[in-house]
PDB file of N, CA and C in Angstrom:
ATOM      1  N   UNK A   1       1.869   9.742  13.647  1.00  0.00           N
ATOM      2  CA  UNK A   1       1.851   9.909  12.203  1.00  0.00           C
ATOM      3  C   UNK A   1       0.501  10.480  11.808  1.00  0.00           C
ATOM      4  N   UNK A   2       0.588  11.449  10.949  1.00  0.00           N
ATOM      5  CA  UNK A   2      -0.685  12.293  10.746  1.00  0.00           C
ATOM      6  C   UNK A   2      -1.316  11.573   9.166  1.00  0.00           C
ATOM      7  N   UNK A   3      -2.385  11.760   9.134  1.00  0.00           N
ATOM      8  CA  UNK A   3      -2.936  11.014   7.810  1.00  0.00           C
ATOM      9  C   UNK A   3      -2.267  11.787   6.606  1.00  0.00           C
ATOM     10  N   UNK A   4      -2.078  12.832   6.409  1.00  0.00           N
ATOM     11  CA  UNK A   4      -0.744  13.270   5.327  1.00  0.00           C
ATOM     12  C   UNK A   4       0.160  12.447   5.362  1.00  0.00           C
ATOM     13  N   UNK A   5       0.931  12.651   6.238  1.00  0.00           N
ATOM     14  CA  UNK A   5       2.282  11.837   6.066  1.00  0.00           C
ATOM     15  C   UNK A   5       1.729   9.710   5.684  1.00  0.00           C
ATOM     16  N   UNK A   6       0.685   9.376   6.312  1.00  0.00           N
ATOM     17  CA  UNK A   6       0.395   8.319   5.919  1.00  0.00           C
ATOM     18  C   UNK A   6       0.109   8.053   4.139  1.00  0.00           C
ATOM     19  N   UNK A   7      -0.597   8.889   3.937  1.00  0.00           N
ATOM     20  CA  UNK A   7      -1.099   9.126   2.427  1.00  0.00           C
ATOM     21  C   UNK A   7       0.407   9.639   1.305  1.00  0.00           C
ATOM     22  N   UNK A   8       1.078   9.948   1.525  1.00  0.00           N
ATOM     23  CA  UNK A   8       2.540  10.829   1.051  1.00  0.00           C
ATOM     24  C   UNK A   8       3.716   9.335   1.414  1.00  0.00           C
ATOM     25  N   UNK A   9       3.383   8.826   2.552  1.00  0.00           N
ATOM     26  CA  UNK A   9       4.215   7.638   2.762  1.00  0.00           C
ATOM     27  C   UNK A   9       3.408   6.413   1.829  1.00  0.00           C
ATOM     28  N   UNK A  10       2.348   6.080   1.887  1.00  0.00           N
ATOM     29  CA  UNK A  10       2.078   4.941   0.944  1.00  0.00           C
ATOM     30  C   UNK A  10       2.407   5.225  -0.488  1.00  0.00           C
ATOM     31  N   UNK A  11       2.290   6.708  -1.062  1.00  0.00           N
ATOM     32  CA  UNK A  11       1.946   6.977  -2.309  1.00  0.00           C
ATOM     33  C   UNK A  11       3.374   6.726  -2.532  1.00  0.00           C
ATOM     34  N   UNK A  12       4.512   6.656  -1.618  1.00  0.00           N
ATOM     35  CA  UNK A  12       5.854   6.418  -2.004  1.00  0.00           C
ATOM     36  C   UNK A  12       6.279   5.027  -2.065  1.00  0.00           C
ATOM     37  N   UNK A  13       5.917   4.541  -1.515  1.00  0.00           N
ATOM     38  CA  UNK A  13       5.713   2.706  -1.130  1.00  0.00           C
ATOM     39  C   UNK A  13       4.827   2.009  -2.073  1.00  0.00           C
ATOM     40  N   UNK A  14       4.001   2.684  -2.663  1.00  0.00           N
ATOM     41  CA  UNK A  14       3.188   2.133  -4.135  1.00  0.00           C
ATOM     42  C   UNK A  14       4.466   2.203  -5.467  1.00  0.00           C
ATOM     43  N   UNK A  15       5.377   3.500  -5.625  1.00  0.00           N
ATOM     44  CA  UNK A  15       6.037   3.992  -6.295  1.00  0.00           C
ATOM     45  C   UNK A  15       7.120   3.085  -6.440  1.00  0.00           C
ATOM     46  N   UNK A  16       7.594   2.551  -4.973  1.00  0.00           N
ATOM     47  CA  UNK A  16       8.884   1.991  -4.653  1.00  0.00           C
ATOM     48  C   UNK A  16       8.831   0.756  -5.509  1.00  0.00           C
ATOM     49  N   UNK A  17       7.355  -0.204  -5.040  1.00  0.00           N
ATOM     50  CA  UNK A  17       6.756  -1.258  -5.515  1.00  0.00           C
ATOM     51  C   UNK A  17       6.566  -1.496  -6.885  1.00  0.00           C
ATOM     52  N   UNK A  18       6.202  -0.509  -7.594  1.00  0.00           N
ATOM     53  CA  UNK A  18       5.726  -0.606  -8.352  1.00  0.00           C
ATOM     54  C   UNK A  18       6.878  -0.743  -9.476  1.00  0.00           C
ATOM     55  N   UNK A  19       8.153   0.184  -9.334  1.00  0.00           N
ATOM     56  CA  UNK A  19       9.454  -0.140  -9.375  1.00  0.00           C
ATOM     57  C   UNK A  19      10.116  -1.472  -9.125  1.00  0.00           C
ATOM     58  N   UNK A  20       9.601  -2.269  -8.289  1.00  0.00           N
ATOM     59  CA  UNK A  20      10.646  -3.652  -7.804  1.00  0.00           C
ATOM     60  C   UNK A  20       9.452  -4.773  -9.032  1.00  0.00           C
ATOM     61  N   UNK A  21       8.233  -4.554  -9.705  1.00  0.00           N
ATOM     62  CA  UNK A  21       7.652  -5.143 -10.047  1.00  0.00           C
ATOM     63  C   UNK A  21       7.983  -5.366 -11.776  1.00  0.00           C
ATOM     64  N   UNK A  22       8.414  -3.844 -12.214  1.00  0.00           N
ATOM     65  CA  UNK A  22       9.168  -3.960 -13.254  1.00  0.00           C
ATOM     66  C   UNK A  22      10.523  -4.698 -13.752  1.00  0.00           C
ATOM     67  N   UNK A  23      11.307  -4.106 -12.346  1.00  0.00           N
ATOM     68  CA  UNK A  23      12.766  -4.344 -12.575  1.00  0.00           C
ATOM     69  C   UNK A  23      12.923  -6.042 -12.147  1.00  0.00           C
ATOM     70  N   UNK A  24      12.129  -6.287 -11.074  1.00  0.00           N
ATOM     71  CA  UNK A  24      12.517  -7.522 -10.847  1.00  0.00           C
ATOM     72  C   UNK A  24      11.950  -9.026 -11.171  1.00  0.00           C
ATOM     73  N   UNK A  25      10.654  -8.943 -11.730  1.00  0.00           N
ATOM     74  CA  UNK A  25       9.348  -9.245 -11.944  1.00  0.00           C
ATOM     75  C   UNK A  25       9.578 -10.010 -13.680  1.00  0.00           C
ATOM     76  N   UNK A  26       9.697 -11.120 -14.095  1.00  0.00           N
ATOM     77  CA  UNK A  26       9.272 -11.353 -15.568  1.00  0.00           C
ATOM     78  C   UNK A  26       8.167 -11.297 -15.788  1.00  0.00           C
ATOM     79  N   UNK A  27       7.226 -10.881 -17.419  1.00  0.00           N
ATOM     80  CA  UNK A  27       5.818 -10.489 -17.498  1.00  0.00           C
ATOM     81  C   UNK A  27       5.355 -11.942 -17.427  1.00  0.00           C
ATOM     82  N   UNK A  28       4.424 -11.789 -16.737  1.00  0.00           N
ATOM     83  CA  UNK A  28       3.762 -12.716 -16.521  1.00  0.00           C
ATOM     84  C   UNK A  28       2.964 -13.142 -15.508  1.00  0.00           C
ATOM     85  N   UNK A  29       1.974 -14.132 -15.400  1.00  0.00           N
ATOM     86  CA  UNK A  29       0.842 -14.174 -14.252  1.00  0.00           C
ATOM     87  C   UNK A  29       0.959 -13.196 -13.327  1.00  0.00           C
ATOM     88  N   UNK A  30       2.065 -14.347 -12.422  1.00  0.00           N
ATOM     89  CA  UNK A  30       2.503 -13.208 -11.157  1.00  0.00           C
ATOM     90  C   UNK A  30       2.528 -11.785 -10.942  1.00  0.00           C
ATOM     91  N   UNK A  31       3.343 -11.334 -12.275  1.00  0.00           N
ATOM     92  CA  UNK A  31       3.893 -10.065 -11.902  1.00  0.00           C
ATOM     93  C   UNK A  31       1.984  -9.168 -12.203  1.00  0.00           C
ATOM     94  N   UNK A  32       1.185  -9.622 -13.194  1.00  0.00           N
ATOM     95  CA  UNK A  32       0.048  -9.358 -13.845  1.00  0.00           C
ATOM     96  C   UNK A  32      -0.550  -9.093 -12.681  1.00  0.00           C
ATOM     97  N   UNK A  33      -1.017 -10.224 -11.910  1.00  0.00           N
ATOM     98  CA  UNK A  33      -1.053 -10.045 -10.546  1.00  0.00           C
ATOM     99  C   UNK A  33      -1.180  -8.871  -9.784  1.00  0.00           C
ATOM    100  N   UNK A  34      -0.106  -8.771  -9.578  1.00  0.00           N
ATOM    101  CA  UNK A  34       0.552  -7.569  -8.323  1.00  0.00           C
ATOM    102  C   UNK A  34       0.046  -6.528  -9.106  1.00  0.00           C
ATOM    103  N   UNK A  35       0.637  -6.400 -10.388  1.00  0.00           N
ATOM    104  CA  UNK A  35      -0.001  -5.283 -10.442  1.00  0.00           C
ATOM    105  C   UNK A  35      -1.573  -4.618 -10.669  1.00  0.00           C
ATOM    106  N   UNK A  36      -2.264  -5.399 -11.464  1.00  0.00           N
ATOM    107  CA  UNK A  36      -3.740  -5.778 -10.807  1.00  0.00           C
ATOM    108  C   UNK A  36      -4.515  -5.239  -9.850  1.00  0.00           C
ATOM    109  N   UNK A  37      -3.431  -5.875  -8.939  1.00  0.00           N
ATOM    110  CA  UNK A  37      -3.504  -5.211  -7.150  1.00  0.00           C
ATOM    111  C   UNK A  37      -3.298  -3.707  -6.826  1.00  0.00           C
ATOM    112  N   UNK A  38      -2.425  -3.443  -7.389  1.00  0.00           N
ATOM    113  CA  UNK A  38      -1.623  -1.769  -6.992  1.00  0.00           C
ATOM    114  C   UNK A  38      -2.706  -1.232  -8.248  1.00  0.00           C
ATOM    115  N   UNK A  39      -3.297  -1.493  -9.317  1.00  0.00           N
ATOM    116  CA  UNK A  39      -3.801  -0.785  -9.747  1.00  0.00           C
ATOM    117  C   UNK A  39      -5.601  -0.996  -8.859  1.00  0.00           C
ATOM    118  N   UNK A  40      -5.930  -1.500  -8.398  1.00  0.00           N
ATOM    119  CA  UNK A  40      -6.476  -1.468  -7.308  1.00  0.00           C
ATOM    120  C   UNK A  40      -6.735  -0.170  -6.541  1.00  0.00           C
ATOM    121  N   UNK A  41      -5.224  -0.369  -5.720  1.00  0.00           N
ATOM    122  CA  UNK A  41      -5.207   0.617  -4.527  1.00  0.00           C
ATOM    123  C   UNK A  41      -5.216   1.958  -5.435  1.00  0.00           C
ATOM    124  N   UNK A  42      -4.263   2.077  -6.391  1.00  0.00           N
ATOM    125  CA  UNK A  42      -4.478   3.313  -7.167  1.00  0.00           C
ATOM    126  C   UNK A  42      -6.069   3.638  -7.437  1.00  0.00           C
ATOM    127  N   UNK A  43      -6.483   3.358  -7.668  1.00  0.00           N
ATOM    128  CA  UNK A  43      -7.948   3.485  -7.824  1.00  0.00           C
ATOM    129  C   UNK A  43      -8.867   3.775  -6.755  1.00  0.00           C
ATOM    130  N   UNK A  44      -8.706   3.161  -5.755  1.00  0.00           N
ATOM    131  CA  UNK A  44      -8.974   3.861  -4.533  1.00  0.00           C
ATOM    132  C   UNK A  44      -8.573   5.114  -3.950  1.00  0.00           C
ATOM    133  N   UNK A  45      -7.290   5.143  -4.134  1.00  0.00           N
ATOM    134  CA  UNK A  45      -6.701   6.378  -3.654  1.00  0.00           C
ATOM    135  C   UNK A  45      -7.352   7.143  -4.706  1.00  0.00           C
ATOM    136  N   UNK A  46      -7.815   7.679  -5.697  1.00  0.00           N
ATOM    137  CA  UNK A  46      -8.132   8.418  -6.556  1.00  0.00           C
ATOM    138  C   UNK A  46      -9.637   8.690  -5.875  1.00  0.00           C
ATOM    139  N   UNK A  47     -10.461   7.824  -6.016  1.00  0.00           N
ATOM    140  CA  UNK A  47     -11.813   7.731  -5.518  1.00  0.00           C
ATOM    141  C   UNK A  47     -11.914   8.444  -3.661  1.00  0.00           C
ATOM    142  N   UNK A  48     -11.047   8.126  -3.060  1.00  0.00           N
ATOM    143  CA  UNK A  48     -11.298   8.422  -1.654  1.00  0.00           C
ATOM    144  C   UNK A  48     -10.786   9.911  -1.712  1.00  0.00           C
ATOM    145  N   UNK A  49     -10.259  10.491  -2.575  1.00  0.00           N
ATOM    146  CA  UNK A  49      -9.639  12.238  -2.667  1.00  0.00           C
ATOM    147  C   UNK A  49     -11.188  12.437  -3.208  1.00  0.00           C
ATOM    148  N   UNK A  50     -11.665  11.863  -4.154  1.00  0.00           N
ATOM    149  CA  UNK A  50     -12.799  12.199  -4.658  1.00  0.00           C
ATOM    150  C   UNK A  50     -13.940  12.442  -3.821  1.00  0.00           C
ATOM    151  N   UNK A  51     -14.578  11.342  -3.011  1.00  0.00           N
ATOM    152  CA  UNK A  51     -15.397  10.857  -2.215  1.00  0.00           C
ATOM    153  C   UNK A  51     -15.126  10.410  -0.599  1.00  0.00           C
ATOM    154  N   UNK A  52     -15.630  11.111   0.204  1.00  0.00           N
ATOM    155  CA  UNK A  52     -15.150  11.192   1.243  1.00  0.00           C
ATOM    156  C   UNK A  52     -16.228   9.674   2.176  1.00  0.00           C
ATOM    157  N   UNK A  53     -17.013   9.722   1.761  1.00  0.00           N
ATOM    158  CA  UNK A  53     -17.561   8.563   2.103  1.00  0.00           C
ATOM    159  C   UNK A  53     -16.942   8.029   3.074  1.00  0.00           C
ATOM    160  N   UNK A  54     -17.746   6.569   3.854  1.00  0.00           N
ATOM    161  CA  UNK A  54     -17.154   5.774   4.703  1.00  0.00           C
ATOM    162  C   UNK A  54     -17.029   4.600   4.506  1.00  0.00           C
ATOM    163  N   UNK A  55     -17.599   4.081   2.843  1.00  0.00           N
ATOM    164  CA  UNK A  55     -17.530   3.131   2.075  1.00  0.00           C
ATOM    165  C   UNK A  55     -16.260   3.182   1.689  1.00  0.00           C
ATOM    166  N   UNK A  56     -16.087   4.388   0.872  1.00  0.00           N
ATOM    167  CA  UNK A  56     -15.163   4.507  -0.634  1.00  0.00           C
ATOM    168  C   UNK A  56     -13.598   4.388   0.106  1.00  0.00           C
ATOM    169  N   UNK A  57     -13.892   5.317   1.797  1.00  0.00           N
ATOM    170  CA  UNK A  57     -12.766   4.981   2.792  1.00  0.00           C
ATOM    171  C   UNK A  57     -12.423   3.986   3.166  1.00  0.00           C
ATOM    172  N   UNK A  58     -13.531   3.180   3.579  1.00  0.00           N
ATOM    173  CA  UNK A  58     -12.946   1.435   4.037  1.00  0.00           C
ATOM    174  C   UNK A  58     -12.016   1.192   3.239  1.00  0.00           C
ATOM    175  N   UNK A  59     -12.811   1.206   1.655  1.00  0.00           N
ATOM    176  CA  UNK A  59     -12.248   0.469   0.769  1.00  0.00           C
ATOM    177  C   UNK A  59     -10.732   0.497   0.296  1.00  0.00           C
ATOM    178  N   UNK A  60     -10.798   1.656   0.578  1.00  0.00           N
ATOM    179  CA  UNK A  60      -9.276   2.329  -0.014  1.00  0.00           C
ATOM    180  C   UNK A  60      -8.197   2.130   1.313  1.00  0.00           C
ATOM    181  N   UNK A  61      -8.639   2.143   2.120  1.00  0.00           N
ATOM    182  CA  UNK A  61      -7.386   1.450   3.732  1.00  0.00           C
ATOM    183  C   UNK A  61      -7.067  -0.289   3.554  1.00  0.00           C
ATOM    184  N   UNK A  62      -8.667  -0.898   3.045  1.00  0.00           N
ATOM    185  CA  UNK A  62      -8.452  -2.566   2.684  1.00  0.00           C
ATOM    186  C   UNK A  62      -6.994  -2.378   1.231  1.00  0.00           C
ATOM    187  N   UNK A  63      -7.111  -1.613   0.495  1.00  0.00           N
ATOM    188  CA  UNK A  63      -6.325  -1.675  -0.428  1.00  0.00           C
ATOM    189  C   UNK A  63      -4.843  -1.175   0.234  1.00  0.00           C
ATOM    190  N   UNK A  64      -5.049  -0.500   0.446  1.00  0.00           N
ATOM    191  CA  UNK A  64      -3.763   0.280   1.107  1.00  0.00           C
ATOM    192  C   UNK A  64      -2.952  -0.737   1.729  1.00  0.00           C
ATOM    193  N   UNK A  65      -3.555  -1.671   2.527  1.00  0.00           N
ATOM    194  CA  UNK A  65      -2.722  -2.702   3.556  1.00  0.00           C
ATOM    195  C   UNK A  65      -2.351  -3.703   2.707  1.00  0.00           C
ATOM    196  N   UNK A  66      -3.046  -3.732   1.442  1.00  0.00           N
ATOM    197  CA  UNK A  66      -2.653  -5.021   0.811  1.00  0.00           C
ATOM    198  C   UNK A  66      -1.362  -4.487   0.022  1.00  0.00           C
ATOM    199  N   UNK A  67      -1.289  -3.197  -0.473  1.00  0.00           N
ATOM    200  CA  UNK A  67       0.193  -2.917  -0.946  1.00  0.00           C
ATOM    201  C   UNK A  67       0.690  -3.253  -0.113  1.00  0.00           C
ATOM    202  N   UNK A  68       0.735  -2.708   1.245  1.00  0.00           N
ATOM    203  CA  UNK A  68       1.621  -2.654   2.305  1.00  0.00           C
ATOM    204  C   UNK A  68       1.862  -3.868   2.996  1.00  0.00           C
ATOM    205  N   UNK A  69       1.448  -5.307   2.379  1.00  0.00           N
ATOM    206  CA  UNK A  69       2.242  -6.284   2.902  1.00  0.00           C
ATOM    207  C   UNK A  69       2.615  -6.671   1.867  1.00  0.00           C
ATOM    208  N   UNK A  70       2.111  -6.136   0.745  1.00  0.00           N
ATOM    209  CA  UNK A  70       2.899  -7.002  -0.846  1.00  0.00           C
ATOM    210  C   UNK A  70       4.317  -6.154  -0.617  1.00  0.00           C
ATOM    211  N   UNK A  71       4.300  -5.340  -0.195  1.00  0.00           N
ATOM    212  CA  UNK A  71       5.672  -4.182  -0.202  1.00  0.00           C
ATOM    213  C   UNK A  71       6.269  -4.702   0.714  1.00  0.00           C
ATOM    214  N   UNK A  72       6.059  -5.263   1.731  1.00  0.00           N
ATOM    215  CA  UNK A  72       6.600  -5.574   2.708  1.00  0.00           C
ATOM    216  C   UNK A  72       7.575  -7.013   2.495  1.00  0.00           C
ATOM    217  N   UNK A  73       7.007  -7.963   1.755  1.00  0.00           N
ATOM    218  CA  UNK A  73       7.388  -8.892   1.477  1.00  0.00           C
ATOM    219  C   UNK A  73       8.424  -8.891   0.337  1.00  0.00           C
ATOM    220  N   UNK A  74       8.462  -7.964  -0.318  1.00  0.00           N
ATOM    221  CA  UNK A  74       9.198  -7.786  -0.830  1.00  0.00           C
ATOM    222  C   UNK A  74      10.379  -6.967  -0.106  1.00  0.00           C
ATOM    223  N   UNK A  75      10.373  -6.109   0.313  1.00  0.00           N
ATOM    224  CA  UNK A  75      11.215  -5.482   1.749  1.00  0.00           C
ATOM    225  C   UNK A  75      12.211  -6.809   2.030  1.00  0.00           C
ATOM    226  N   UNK A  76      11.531  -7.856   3.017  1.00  0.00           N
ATOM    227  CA  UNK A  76      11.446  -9.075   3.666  1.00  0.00           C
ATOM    228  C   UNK A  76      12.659 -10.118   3.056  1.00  0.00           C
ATOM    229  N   UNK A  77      12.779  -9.568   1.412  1.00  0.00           N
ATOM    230  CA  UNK A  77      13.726 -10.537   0.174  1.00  0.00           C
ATOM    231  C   UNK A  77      14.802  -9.515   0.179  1.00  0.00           C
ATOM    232  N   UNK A  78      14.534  -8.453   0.608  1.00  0.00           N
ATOM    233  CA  UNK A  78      15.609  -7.890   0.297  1.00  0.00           C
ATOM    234  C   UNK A  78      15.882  -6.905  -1.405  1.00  0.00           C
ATOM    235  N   UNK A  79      14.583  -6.561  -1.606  1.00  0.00           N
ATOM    236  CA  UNK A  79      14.979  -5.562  -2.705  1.00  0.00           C
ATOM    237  C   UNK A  79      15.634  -4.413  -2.272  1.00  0.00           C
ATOM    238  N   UNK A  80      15.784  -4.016  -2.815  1.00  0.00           N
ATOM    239  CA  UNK A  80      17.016  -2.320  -2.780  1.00  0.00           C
ATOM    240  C   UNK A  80      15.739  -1.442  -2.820  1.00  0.00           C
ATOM    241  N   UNK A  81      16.070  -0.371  -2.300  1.00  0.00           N
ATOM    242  CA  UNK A  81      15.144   1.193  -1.988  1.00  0.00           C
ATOM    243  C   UNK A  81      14.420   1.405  -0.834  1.00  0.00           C
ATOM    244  N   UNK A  82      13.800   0.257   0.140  1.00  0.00           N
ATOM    245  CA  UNK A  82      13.112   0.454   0.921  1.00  0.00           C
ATOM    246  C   UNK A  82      13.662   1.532   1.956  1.00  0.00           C
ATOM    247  N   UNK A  83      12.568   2.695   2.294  1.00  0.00           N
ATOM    248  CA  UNK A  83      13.447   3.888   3.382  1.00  0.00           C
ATOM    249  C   UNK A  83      12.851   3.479   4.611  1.00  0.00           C
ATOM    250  N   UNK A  84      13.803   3.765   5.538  1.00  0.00           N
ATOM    251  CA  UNK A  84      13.366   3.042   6.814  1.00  0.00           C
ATOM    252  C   UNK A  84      12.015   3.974   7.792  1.00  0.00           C
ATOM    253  N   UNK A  85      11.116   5.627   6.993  1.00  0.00           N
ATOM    254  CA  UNK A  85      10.597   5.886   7.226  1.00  0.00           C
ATOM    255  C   UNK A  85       9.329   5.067   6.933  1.00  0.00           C
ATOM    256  N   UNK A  86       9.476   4.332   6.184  1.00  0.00           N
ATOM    257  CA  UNK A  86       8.311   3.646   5.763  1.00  0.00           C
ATOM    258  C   UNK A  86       7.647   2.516   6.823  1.00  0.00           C
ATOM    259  N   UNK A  87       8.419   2.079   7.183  1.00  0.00           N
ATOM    260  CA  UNK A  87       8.511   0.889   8.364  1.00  0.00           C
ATOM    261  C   UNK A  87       7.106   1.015   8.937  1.00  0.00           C
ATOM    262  N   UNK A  88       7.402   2.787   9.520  1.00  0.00           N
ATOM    263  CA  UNK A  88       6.289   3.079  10.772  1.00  0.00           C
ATOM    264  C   UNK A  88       5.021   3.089   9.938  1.00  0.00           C
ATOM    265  N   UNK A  89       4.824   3.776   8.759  1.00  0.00           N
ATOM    266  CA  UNK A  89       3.009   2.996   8.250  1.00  0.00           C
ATOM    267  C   UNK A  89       3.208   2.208   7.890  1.00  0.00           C
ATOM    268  N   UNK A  90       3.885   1.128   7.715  1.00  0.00           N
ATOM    269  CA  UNK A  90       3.242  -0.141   7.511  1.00  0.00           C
ATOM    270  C   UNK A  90       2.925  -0.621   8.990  1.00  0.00           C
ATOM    271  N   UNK A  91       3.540  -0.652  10.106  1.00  0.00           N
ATOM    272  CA  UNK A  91       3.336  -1.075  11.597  1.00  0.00           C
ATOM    273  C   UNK A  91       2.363  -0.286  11.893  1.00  0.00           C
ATOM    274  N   UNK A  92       1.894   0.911  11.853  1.00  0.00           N
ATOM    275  CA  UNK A  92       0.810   1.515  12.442  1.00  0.00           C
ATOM    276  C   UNK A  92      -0.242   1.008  11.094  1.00  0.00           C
ATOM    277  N   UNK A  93      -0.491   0.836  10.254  1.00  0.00           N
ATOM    278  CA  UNK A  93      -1.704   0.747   9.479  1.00  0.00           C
ATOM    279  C   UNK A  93      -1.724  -0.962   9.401  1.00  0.00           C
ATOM    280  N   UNK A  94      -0.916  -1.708   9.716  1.00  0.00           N
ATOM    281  CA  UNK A  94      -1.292  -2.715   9.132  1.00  0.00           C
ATOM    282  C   UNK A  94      -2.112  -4.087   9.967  1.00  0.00           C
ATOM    283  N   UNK A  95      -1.739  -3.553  11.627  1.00  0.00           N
ATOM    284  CA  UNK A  95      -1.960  -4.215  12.108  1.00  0.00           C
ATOM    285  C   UNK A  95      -3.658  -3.677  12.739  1.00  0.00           C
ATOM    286  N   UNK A  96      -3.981  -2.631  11.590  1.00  0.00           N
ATOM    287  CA  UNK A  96      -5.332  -2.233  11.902  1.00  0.00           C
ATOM    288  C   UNK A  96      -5.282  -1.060  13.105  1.00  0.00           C
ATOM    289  N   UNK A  97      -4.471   0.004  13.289  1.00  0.00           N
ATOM    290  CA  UNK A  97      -4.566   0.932  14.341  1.00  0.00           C
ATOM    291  C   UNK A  97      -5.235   2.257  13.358  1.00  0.00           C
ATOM    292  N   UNK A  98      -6.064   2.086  12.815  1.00  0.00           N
ATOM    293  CA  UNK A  98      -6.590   3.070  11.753  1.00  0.00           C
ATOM    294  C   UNK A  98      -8.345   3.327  12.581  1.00  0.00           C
ATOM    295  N   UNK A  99      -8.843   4.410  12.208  1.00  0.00           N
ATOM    296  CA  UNK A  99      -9.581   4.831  13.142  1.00  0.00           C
ATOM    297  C   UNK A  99     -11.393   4.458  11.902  1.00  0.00           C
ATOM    298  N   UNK A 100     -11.257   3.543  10.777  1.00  0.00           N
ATOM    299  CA  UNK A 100     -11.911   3.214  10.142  1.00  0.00           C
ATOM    300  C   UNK A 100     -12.418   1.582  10.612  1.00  0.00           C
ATOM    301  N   UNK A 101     -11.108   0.816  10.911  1.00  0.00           N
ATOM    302  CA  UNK A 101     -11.183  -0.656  11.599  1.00  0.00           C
ATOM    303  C   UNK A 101     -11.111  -1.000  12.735  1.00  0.00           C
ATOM    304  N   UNK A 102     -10.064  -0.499  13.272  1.00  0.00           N
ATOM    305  CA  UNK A 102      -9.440  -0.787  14.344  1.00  0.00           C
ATOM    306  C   UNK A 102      -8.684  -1.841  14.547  1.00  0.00           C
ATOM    307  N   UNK A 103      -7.974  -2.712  15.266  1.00  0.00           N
ATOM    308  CA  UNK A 103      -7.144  -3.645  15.696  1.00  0.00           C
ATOM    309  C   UNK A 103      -7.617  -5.109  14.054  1.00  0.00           C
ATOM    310  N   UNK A 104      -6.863  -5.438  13.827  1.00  0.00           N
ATOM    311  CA  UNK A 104      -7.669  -6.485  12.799  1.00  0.00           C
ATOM    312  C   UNK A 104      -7.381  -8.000  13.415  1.00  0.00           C
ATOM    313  N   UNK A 105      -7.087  -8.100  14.623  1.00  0.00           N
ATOM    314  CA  UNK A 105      -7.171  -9.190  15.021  1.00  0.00           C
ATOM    315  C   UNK A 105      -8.022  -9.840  15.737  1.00  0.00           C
TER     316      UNK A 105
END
């Protein structure tokens, strides 16, 4: 998986999420929460197109994984939309095979 397709696959998996947070989500703490979070990673992703840094990069892969197990867990319940291309970045990025961390265990 090439860092395009990683970046093009999360930005769809933020989208998906961000979707199951509306539709499924009453307003409140929780849902305030999550999104909180994804506005987070959005923010990173904006900043790391910006700034190529090795800060602004950490930061934005720490965010990235945290969609990608909030997405996941939701996956996990069984919301509707998840594409089964997605699977592979969350398994390659999450368990830290990224060339910023490495292994996170």
């Amino acid at each position: 998986m090439t860092d395009y397709d990683f970046t093009r696959r999360l930005a769809e998996i933020a989208a998906w999420y961000r979707a199951v947070l509306t539709d499924h989500y009453p307003s409140g703490p929780d849902r305030d929460a999550k999104v909180l979070l994804l506005g987070h990673y959005d923010e990173f992703a904006r900043l790391a197109a910006e700034d190529p840094s090795p800060a602004v990069g950490a930061a934005a892969v720490q965010w990235a994984r945290a969609v990608l197990v909030l997405a996941d867990a939701e996956r996990d319940v069984g919301r509707p939309g998840w594409q089964h291309e997605w699977t592979d970045a969350y398994e390659h990025y999450v368990p830290g095979d990224d060339r910023v961390f490495g292994p996170l265990a």
